[in-house]
N, C-alpha and C. Protein backbone atom coordinates (compact mmCIF):
# COMPACT_ATOMS: atom_id res chain seq x y z
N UNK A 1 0.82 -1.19 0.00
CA UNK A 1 0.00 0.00 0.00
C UNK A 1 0.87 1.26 0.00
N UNK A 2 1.74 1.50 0.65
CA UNK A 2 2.94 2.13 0.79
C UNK A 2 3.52 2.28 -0.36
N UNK A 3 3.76 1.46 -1.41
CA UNK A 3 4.52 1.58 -2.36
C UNK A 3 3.25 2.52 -3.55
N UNK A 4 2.21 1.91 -3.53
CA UNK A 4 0.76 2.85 -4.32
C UNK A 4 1.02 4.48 -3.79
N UNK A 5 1.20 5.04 -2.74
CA UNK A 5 1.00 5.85 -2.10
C UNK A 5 2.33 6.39 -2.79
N UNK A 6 3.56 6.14 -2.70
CA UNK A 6 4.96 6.57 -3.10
C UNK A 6 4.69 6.59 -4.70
N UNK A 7 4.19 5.93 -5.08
CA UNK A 7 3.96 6.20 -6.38
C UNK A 7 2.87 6.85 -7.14
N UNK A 8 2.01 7.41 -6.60
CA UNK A 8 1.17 8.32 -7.35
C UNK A 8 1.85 9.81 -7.85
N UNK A 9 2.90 10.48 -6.80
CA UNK A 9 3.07 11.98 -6.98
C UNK A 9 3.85 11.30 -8.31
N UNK A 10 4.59 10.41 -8.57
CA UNK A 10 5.29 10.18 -9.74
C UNK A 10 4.73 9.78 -11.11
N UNK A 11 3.48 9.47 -10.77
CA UNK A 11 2.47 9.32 -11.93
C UNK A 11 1.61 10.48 -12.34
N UNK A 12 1.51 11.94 -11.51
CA UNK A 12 1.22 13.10 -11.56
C UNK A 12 1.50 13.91 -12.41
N UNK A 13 2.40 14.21 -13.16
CA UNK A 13 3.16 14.37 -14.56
C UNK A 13 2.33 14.11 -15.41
N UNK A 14 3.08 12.33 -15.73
CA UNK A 14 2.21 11.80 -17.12
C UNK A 14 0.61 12.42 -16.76
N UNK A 15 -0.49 12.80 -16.17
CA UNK A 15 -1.60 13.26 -16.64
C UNK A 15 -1.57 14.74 -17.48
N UNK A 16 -0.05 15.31 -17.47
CA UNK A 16 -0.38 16.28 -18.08
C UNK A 16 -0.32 16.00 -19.95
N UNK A 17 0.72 14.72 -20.07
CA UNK A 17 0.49 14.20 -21.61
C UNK A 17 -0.14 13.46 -21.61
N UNK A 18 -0.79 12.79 -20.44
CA UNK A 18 -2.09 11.52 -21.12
C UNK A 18 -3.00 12.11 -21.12
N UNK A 19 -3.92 11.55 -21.94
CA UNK A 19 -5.22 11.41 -21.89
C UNK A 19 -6.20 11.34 -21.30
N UNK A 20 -6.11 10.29 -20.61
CA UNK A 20 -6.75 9.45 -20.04
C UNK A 20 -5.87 8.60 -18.40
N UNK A 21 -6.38 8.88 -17.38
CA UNK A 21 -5.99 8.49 -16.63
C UNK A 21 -6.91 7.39 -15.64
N UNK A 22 -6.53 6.59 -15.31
CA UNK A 22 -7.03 5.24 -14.80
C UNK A 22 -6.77 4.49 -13.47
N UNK A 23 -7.72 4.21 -12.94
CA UNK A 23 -7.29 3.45 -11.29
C UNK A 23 -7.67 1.85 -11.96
N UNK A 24 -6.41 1.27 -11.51
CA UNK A 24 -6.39 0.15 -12.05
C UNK A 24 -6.47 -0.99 -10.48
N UNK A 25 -7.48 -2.08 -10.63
CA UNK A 25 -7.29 -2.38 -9.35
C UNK A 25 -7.95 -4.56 -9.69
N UNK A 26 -6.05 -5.23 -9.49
CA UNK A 26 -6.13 -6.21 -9.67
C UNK A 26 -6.95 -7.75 -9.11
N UNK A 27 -6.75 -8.76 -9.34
CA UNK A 27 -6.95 -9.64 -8.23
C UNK A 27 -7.10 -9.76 -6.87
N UNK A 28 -5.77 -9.18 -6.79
CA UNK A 28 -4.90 -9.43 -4.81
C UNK A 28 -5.77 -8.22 -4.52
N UNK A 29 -5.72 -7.42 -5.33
CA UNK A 29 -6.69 -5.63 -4.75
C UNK A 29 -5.62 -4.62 -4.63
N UNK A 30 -4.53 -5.26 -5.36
CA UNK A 30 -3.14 -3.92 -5.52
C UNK A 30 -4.17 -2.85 -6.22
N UNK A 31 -3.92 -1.80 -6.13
CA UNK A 31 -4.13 -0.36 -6.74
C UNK A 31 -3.01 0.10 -7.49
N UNK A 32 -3.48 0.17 -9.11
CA UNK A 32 -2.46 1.01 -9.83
C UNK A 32 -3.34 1.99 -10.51
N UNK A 33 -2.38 3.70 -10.28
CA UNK A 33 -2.68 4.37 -11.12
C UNK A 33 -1.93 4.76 -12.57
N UNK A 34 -2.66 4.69 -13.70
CA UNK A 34 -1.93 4.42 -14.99
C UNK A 34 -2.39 5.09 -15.79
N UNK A 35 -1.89 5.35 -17.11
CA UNK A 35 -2.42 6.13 -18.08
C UNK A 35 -2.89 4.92 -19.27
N UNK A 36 -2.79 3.57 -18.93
CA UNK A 36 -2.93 2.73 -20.21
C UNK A 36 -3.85 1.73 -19.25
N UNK A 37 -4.88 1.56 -20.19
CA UNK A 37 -5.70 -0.01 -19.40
C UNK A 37 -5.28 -1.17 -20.15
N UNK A 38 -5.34 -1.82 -18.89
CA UNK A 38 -4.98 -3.25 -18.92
C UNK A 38 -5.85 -4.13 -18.82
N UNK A 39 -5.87 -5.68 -19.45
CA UNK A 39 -6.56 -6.33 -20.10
C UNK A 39 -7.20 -7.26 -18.46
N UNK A 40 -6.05 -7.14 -17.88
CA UNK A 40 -5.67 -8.16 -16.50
C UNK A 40 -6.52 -7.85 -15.38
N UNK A 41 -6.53 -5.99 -15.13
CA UNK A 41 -7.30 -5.71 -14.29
C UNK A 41 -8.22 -4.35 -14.32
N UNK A 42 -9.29 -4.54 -13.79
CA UNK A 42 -10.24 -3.75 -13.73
C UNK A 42 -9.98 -2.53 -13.46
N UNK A 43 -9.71 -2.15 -14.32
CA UNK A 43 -10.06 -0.25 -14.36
C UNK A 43 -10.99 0.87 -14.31
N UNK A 44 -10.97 1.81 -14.02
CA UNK A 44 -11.77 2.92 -13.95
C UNK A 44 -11.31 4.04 -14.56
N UNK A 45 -12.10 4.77 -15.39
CA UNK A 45 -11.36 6.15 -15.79
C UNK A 45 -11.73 7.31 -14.59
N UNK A 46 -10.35 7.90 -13.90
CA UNK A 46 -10.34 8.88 -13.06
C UNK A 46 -10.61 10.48 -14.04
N UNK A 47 -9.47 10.82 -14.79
CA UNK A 47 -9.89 11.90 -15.29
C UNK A 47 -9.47 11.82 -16.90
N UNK A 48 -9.95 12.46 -18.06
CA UNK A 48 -9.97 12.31 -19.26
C UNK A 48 -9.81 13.64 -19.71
N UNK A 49 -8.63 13.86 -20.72
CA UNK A 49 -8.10 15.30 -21.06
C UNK A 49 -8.75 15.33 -22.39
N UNK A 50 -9.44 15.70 -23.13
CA UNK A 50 -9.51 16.45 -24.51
C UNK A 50 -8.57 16.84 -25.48
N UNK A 51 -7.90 16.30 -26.33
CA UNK A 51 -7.18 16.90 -26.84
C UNK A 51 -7.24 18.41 -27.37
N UNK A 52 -6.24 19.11 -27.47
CA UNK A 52 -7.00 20.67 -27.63
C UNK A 52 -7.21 20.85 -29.28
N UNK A 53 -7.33 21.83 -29.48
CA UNK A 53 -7.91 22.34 -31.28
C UNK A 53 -6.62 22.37 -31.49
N UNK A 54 -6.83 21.91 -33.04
CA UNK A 54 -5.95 22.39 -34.43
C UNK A 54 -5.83 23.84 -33.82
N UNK A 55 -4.38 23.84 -34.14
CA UNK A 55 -4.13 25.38 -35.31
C UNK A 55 -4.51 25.54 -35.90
N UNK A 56 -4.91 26.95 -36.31
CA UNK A 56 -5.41 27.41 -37.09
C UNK A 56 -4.27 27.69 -38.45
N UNK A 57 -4.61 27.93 -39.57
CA UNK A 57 -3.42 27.81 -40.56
C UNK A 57 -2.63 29.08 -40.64
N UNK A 58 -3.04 30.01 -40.03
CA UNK A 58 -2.38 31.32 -39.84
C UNK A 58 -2.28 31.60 -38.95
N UNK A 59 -2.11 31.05 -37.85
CA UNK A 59 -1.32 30.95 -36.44
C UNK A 59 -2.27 31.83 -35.84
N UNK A 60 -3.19 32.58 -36.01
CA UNK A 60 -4.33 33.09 -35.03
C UNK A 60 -5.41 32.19 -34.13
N UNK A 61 -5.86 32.29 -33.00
CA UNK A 61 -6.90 31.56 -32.48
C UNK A 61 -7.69 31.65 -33.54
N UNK A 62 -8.63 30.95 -33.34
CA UNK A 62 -9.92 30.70 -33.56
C UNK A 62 -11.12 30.99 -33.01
N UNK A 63 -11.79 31.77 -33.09
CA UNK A 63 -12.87 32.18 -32.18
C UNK A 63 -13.97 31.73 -33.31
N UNK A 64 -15.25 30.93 -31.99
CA UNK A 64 -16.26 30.19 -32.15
C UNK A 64 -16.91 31.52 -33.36
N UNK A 65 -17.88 30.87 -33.87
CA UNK A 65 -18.15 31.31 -34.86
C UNK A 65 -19.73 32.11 -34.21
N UNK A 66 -19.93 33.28 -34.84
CA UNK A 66 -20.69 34.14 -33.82
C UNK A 66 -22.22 33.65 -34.78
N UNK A 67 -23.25 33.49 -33.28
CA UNK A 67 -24.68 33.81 -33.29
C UNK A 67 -25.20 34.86 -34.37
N UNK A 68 -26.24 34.59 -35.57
CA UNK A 68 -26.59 35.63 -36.12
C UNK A 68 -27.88 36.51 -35.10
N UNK A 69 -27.65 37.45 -35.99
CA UNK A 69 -28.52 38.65 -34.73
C UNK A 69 -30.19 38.04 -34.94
N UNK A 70 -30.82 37.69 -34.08
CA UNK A 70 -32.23 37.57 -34.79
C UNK A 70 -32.96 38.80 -35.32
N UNK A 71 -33.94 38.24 -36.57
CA UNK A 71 -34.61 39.60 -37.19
C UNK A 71 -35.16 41.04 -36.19
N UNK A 72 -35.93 40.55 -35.41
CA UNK A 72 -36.50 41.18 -34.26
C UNK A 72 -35.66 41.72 -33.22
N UNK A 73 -34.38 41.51 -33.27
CA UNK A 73 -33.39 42.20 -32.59
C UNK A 73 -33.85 44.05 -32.53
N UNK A 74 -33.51 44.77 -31.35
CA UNK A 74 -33.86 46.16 -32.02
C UNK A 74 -32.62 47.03 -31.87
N UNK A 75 -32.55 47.94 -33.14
CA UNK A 75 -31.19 48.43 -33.74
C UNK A 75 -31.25 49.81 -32.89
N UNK A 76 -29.96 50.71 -33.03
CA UNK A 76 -29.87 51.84 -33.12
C UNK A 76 -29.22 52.87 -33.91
N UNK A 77 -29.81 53.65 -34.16
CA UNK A 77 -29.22 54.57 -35.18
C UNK A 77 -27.61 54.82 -34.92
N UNK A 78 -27.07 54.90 -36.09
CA UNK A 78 -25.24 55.62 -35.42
C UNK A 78 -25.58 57.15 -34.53
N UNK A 79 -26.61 58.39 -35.15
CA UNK A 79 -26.28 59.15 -34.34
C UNK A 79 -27.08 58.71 -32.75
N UNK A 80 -27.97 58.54 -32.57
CA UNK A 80 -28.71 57.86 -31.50
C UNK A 80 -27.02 57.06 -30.83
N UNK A 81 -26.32 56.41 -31.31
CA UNK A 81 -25.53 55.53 -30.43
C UNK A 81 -24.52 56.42 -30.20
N UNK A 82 -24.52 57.65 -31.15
CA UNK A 82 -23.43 58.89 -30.53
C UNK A 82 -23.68 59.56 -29.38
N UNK A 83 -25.19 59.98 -29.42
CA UNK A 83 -25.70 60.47 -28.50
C UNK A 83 -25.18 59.67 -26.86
N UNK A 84 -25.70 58.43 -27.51
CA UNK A 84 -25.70 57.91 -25.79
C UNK A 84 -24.09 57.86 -25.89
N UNK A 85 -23.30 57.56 -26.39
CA UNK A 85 -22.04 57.58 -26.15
C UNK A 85 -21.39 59.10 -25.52
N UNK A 86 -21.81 60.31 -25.94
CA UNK A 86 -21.51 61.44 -25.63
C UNK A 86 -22.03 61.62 -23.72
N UNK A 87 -23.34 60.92 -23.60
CA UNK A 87 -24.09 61.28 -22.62
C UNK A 87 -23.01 60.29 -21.39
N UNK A 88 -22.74 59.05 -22.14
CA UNK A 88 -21.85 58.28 -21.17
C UNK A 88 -20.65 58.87 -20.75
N UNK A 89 -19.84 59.87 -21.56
CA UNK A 89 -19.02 60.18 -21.23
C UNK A 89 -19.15 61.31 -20.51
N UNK A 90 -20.03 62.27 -20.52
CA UNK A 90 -20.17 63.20 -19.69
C UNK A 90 -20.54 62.93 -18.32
N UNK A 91 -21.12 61.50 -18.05
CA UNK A 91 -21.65 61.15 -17.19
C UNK A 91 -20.38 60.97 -15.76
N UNK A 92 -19.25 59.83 -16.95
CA UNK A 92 -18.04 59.63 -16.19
C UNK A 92 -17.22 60.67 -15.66
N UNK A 93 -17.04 62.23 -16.58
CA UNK A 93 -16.46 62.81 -16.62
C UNK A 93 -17.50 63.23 -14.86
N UNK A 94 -18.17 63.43 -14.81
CA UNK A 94 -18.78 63.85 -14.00
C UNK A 94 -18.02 63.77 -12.65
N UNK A 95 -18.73 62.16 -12.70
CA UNK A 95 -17.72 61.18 -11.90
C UNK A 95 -16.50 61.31 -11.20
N UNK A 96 -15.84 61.30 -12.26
CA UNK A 96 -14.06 61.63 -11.91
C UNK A 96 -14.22 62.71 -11.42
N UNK A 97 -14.42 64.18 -12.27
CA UNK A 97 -14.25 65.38 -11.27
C UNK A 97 -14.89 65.46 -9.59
N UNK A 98 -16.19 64.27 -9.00
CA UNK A 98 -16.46 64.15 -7.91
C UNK A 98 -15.61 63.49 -7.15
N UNK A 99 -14.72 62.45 -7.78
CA UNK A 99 -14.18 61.52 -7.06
C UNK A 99 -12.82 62.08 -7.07
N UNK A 100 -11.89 63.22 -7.76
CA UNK A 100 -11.04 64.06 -7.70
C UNK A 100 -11.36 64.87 -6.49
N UNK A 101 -12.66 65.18 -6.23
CA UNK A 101 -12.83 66.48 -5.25
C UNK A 101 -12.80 65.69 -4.15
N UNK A 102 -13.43 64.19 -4.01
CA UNK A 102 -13.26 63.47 -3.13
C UNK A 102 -12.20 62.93 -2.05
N UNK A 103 -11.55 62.82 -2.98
CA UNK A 103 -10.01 62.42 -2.95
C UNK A 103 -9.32 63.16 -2.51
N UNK A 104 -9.18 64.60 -2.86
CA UNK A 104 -8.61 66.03 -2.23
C UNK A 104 -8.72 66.06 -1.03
N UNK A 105 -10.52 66.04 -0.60
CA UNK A 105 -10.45 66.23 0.91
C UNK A 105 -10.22 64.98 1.64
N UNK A 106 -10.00 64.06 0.88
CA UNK A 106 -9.44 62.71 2.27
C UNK A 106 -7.91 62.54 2.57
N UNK A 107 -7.24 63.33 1.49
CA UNK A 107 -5.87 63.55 1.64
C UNK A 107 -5.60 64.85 2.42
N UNK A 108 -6.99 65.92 2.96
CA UNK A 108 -6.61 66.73 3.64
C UNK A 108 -6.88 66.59 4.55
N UNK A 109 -8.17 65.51 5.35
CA UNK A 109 -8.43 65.21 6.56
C UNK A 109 -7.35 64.31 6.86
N UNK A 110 -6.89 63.22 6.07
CA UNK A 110 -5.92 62.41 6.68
C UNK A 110 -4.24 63.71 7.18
N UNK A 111 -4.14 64.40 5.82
CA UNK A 111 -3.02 65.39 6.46
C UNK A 111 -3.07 66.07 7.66
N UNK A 112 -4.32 66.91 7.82
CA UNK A 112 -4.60 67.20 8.95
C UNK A 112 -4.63 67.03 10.68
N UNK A 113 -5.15 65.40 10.65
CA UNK A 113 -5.22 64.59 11.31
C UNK A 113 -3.59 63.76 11.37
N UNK A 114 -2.66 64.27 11.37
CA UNK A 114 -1.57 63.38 11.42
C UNK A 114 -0.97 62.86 12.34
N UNK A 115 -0.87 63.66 13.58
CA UNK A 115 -0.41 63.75 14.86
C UNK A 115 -1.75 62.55 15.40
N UNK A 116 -2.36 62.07 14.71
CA UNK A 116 -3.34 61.09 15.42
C UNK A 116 -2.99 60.05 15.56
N UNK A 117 -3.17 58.77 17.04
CA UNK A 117 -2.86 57.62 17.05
C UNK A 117 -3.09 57.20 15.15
N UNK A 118 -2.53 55.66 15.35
CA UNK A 118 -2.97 55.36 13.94
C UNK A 118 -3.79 54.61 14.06
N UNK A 119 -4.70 54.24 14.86
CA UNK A 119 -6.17 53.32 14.80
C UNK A 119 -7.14 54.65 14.90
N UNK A 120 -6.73 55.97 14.81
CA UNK A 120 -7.79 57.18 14.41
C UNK A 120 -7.47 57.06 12.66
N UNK A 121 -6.26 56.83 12.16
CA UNK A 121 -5.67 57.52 10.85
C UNK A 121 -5.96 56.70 9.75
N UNK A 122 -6.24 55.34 10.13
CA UNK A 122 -6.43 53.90 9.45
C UNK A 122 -7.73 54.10 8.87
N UNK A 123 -8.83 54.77 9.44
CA UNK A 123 -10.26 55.29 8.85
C UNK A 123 -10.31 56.22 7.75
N UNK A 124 -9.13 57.29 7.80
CA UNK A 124 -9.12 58.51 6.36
C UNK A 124 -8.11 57.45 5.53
N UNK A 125 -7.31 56.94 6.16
CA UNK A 125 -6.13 56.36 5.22
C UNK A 125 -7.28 55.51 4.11
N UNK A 126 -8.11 54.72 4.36
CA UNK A 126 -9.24 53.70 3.66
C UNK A 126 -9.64 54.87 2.98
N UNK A 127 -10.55 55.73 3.16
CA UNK A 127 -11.47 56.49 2.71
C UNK A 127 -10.29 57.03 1.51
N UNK A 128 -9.13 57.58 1.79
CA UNK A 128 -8.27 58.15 0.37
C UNK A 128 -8.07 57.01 -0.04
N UNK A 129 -7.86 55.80 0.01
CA UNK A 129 -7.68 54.94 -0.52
C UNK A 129 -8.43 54.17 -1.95
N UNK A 130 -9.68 54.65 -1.26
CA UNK A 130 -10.42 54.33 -2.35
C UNK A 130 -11.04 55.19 -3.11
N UNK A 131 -11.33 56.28 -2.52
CA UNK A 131 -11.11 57.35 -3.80
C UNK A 131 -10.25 57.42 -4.59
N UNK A 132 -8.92 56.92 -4.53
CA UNK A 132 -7.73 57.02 -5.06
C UNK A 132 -7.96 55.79 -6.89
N UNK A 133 -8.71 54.13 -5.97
CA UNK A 133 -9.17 53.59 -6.70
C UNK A 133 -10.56 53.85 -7.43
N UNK A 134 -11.67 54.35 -7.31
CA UNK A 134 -12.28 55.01 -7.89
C UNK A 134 -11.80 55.68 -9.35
N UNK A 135 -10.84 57.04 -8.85
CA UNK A 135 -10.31 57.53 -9.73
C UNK A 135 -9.64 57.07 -10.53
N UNK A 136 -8.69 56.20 -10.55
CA UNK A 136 -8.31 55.01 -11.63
C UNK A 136 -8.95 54.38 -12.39
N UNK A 137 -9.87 54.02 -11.99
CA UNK A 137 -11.16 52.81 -12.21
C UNK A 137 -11.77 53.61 -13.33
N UNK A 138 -12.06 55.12 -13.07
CA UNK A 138 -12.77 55.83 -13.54
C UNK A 138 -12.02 56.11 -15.00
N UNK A 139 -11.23 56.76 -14.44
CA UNK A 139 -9.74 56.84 -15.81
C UNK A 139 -9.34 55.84 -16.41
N UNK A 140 -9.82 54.49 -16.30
CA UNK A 140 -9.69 53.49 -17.29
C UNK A 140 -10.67 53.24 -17.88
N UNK A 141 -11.79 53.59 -17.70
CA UNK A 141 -13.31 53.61 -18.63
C UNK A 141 -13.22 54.42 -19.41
N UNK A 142 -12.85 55.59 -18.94
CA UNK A 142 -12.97 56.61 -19.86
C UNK A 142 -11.69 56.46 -21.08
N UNK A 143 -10.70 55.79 -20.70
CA UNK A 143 -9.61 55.43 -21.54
C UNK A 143 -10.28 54.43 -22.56
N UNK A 144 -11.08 53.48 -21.91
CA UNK A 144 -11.80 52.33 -22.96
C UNK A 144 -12.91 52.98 -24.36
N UNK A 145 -13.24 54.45 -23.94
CA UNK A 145 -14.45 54.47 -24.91
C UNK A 145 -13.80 55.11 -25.84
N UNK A 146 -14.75 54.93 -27.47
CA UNK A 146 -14.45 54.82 -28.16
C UNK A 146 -14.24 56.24 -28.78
């Protein structure tokens, strides 16, 4: 049993090139784990790998081939999708300049507050903290649109 046990981390590998991996379990009731079944003793398939996709012939992935839109889908005009695009961005812009003003004053209450134990300072330190992320967060949306 001991020797099954010493020998599995060494059979841990081969599942990354097999296939197919197998608890093989004989007569006497030895336990082998294997990547090949045997004729002798009763096996089980533990786990089964997929081989992955072809390449593609021009070395790009392959992406699944897209859903057509159904008829009844409902469209929007380009300027209609400008519109809301303009409105989104003013929206963010909004945003940021609140979470800029935000941010200002938690870096001035925390400045302020300095001479404070630090289980007082640990409460503004959070609060700039995440205004800080906010403002990033914010500045990467607005980096994303189009």
């Amino acid at each position: 049993m001991n020797k099954v046990l010493l020998a599995i981390p060494l059979l841990l590998p081969l599942t990354a090139v097999a296939s197919t991996l197998y608890k093989c379990t004989d007569d006497s009731g030895a336990v082998l784990y294997t990547n090949q079944k045997t004729s002798k003793k009763s096996c089980t398939i533990l786990s089964q790998q997929l081989p992955p996709p072809p390449p593609s012939s021009n070395g790009t992935k392959q992406r699944p081939a897209a859903a057509p839109t159904p008829g009844d889908f409902p469209r929007v005009s380009g300027n209609e999708q400008k519109a809301r695009d303009s409105d989104r961005r003013a929206i963010l812009d909004k945003e940021l300049a609140n979470e800029l003003q935000s941010a200002e004053k938690a870096r001035k209450a925390l400045f302020d507050a300095g001479s404070q134990p630090p289980e007082k300072l640990q409460p503004l330190r959070d609060t700039a903290a995440l205004h800080e992320r906010n403002v990033e967060s914010l500045k990467k949306e607005l980096g994303n649109l189009r």
